[in-house]
N, C-alpha and C. Protein backbone atom coordinates (compact mmCIF):
# COMPACT_ATOMS: atom_id res chain seq x y z
N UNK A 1 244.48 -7.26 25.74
CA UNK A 1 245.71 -7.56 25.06
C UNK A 1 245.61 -8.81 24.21
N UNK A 2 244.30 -9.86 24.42
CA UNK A 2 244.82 -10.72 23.82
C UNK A 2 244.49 -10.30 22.40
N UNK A 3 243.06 -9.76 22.21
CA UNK A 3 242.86 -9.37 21.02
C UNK A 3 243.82 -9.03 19.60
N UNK A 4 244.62 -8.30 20.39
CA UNK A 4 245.83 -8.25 19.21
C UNK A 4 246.62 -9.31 18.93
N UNK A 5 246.66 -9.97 19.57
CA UNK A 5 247.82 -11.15 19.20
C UNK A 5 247.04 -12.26 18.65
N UNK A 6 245.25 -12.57 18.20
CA UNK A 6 244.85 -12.90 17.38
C UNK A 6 245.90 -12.95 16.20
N UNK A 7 245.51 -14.18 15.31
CA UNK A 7 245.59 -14.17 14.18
C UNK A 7 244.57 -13.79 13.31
N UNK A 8 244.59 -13.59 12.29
CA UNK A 8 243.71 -12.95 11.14
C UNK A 8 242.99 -14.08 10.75
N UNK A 9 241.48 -13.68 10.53
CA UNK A 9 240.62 -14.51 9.98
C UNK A 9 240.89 -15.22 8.22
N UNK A 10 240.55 -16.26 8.06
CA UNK A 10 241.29 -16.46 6.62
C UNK A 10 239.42 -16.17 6.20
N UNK A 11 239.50 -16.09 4.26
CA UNK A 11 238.28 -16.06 3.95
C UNK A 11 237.00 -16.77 4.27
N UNK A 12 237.51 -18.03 4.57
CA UNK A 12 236.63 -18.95 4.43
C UNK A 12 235.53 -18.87 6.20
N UNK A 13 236.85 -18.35 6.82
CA UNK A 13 235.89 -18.10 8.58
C UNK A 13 235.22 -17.10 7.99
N UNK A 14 235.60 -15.80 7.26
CA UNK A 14 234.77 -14.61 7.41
C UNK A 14 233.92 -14.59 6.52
N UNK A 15 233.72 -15.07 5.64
CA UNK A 15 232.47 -15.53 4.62
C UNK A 15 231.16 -16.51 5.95
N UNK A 16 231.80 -17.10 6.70
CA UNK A 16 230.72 -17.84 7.10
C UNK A 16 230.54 -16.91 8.10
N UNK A 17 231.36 -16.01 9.10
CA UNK A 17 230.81 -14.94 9.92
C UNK A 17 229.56 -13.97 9.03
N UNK A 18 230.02 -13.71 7.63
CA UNK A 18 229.20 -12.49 6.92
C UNK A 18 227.71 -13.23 6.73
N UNK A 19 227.84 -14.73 6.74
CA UNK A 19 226.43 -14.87 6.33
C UNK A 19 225.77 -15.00 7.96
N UNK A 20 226.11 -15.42 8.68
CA UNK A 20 225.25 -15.59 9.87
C UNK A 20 225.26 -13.77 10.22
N UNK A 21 225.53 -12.82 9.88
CA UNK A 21 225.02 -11.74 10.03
C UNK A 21 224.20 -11.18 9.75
N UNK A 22 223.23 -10.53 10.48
CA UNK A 22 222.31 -9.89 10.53
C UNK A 22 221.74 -8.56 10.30
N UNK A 23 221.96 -7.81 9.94
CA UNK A 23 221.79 -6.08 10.02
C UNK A 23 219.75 -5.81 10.14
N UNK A 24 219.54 -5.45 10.78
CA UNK A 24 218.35 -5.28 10.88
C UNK A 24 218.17 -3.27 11.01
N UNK A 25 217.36 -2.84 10.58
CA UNK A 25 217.19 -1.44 10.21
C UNK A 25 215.84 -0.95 10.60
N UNK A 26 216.65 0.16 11.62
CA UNK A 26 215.01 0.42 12.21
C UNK A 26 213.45 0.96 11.00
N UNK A 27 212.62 0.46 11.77
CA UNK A 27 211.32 1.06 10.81
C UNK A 27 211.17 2.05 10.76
N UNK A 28 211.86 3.09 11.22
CA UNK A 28 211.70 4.79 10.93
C UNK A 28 212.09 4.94 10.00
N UNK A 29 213.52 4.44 9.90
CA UNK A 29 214.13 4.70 8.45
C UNK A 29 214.02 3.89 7.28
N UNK A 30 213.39 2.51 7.40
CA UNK A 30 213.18 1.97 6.58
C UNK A 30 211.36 2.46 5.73
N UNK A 31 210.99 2.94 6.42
CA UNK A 31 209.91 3.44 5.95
C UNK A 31 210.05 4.97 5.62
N UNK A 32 210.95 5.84 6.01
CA UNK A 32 211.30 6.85 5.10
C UNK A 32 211.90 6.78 3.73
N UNK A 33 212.71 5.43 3.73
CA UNK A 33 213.27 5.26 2.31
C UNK A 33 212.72 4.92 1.08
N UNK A 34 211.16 3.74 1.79
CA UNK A 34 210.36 3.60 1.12
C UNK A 34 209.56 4.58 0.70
N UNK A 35 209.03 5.51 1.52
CA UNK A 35 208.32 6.81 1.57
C UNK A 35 208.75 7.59 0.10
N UNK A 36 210.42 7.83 0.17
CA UNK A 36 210.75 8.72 -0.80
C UNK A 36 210.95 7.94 -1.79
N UNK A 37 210.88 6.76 -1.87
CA UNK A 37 210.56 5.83 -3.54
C UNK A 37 209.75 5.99 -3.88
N UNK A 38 208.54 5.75 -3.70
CA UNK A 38 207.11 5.80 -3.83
C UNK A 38 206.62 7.19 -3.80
N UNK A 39 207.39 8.76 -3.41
CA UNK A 39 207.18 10.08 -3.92
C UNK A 39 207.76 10.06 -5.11
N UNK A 40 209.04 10.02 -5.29
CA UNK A 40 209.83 10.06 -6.34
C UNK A 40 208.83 9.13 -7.88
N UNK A 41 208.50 7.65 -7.49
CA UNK A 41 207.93 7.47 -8.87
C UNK A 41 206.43 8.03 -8.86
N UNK A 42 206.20 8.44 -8.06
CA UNK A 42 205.16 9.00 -8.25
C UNK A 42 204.83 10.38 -8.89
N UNK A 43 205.99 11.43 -8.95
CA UNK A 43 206.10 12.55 -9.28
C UNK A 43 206.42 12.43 -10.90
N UNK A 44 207.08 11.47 -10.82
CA UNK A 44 207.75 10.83 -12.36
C UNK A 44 206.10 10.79 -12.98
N UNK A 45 205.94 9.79 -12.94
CA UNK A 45 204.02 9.39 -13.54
C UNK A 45 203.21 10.65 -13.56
N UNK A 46 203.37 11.72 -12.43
CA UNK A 46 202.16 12.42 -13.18
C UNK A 46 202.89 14.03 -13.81
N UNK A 47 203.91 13.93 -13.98
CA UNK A 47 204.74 14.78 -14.89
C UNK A 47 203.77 14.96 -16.62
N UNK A 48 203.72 15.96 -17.10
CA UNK A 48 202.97 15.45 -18.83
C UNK A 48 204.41 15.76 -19.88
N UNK A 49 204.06 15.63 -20.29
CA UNK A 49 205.11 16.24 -21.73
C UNK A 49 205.65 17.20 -21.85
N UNK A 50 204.48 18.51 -21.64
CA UNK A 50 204.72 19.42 -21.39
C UNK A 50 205.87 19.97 -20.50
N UNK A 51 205.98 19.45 -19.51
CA UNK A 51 207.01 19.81 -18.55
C UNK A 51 208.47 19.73 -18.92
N UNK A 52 208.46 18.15 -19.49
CA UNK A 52 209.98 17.72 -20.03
C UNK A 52 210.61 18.96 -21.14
N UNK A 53 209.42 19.68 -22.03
CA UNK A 53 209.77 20.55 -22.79
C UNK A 53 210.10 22.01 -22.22
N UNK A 54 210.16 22.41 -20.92
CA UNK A 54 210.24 23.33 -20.35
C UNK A 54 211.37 22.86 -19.42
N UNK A 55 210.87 21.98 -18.39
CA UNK A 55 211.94 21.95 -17.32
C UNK A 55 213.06 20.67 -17.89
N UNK A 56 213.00 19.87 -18.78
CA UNK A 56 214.01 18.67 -19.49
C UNK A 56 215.09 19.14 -19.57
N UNK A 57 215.93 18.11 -19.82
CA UNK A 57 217.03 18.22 -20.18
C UNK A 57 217.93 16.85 -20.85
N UNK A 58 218.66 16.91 -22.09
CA UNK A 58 219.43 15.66 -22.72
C UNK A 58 220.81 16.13 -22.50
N UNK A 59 220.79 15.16 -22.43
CA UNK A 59 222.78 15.29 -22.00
C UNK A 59 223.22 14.69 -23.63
N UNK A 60 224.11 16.05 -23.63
CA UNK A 60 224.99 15.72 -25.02
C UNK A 60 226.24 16.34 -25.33
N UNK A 61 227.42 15.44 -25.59
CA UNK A 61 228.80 15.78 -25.17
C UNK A 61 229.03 16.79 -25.59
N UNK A 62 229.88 17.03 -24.92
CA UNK A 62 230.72 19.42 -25.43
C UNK A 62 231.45 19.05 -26.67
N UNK A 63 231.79 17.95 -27.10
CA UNK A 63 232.13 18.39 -29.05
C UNK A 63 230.92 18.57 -29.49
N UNK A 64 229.98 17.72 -29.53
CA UNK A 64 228.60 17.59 -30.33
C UNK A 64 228.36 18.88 -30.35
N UNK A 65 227.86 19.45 -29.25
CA UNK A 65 227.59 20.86 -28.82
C UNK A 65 228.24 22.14 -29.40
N UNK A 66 229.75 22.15 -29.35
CA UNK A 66 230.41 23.00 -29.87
C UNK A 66 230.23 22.83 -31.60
N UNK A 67 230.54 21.60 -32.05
CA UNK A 67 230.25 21.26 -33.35
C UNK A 67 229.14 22.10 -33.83
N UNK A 68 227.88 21.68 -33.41
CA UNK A 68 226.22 22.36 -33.93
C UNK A 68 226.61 24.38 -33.69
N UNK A 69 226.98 24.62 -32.57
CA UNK A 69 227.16 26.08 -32.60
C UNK A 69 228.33 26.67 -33.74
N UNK A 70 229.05 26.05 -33.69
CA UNK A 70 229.71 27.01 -34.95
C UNK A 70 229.33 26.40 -36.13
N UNK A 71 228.47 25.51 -36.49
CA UNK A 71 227.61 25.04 -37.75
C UNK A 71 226.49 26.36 -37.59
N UNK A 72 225.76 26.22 -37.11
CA UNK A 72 224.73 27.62 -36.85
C UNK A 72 224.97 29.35 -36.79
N UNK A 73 226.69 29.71 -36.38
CA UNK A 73 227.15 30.46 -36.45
C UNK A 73 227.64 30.75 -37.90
N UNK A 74 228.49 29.89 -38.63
CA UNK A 74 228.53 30.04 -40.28
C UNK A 74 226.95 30.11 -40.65
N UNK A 75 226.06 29.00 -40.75
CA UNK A 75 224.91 29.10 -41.36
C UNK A 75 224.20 30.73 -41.00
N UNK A 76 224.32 31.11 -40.08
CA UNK A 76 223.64 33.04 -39.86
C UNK A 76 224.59 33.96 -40.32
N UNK A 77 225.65 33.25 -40.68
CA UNK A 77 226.47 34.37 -40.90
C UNK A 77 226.63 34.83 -42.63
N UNK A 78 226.49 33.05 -43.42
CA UNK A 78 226.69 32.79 -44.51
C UNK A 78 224.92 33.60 -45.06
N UNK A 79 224.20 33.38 -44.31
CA UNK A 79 222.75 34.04 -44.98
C UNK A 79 222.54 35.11 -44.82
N UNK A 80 223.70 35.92 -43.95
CA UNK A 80 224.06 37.39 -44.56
C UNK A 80 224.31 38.06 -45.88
N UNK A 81 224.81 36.91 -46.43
CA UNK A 81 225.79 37.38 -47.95
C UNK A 81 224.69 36.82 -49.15
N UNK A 82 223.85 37.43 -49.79
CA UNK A 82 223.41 36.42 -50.80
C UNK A 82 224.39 37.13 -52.04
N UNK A 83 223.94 36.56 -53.15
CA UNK A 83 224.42 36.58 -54.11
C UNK A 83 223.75 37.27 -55.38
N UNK A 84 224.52 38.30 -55.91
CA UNK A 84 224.18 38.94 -56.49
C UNK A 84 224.61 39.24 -57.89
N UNK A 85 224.17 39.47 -59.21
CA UNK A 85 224.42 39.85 -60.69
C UNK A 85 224.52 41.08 -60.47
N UNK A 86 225.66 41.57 -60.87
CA UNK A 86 226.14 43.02 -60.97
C UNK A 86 226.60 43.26 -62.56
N UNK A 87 226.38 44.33 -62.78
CA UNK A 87 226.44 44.87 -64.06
C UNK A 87 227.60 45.61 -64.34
N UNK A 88 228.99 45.72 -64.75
CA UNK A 88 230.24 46.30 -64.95
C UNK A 88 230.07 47.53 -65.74
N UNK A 89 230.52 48.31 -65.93
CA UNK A 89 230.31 49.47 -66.60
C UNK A 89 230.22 49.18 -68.09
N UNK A 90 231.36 48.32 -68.52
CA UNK A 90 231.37 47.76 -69.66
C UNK A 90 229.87 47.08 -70.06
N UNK A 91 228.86 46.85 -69.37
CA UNK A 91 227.87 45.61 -69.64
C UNK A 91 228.42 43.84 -69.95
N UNK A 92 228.87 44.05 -69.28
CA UNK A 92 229.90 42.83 -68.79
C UNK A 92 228.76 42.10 -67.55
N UNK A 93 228.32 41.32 -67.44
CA UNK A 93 227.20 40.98 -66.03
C UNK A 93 228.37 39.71 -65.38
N UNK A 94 228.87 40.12 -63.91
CA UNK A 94 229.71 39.28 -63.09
C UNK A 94 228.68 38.62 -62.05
N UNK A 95 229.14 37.70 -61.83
CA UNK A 95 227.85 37.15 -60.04
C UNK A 95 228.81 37.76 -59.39
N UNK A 96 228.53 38.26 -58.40
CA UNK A 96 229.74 38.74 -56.98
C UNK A 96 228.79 38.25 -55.55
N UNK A 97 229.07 38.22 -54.56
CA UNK A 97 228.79 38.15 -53.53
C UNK A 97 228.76 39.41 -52.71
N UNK A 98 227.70 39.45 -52.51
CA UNK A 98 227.41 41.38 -51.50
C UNK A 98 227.13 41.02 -50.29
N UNK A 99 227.04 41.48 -49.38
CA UNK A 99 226.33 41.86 -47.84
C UNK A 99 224.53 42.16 -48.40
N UNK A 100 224.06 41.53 -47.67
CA UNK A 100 222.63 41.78 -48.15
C UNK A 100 222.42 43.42 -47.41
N UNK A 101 221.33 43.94 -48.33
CA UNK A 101 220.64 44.97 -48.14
C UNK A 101 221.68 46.19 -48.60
N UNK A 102 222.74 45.42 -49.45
CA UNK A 102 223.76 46.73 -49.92
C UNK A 102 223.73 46.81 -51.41
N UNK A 103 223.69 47.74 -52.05
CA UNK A 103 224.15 47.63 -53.91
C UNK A 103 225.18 46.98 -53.98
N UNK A 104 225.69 46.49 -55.28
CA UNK A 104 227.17 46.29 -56.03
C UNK A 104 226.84 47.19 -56.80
């Protein structure tokens, strides 16, 4: 019971409690953590170039992204249509725009 009726530590006690503390960490786990640092940069280092171009990846925001795809979607769509001199019955010569692989 008395515990509760403590008063509250002000900063200045519990700053000097935090430094006389100790945490000590067993060597099993402190040497597994090291373990998987020392896999990890190690896997990094013998990676080649090659890989980053297969398994990589850049992070780049969903406007950018959306932006470039419907830039690429007009650009395949626009090099459907070339442009063509058509001849009027009159001999009149117009430019028109066709669908490729079709007469005017």
């Amino acid at each position: 019971m008395d515990e509760h009726k403590r008063e509250p530590l002000t900063d200045d006690q519990l700053s000097a409690i935090m430094k006389k503390w100790i945490v000590v960490a067993p060597e099993s786990l402190e040497n597994r953590v090291l373990d998987a640092h020392t896999d990890i940069a190690a896997s990094k280092s013998r990676r080649s170039w090659w890989h980053f171009l297969l398994k990589g990846y850049v992070r780049v925001p969903t406007p950018v992204v959306c932006l470039v795809a419907i830039l690429m979607i007009a650009l395949v769509w626009r090099s459907t249509w070339v442009a063509a001199t058509c001849t009027a019955g009159s001999g009149v010569r117009s430019a028109v725009s066709c669908p490729a692989n079709q007469k005017c």
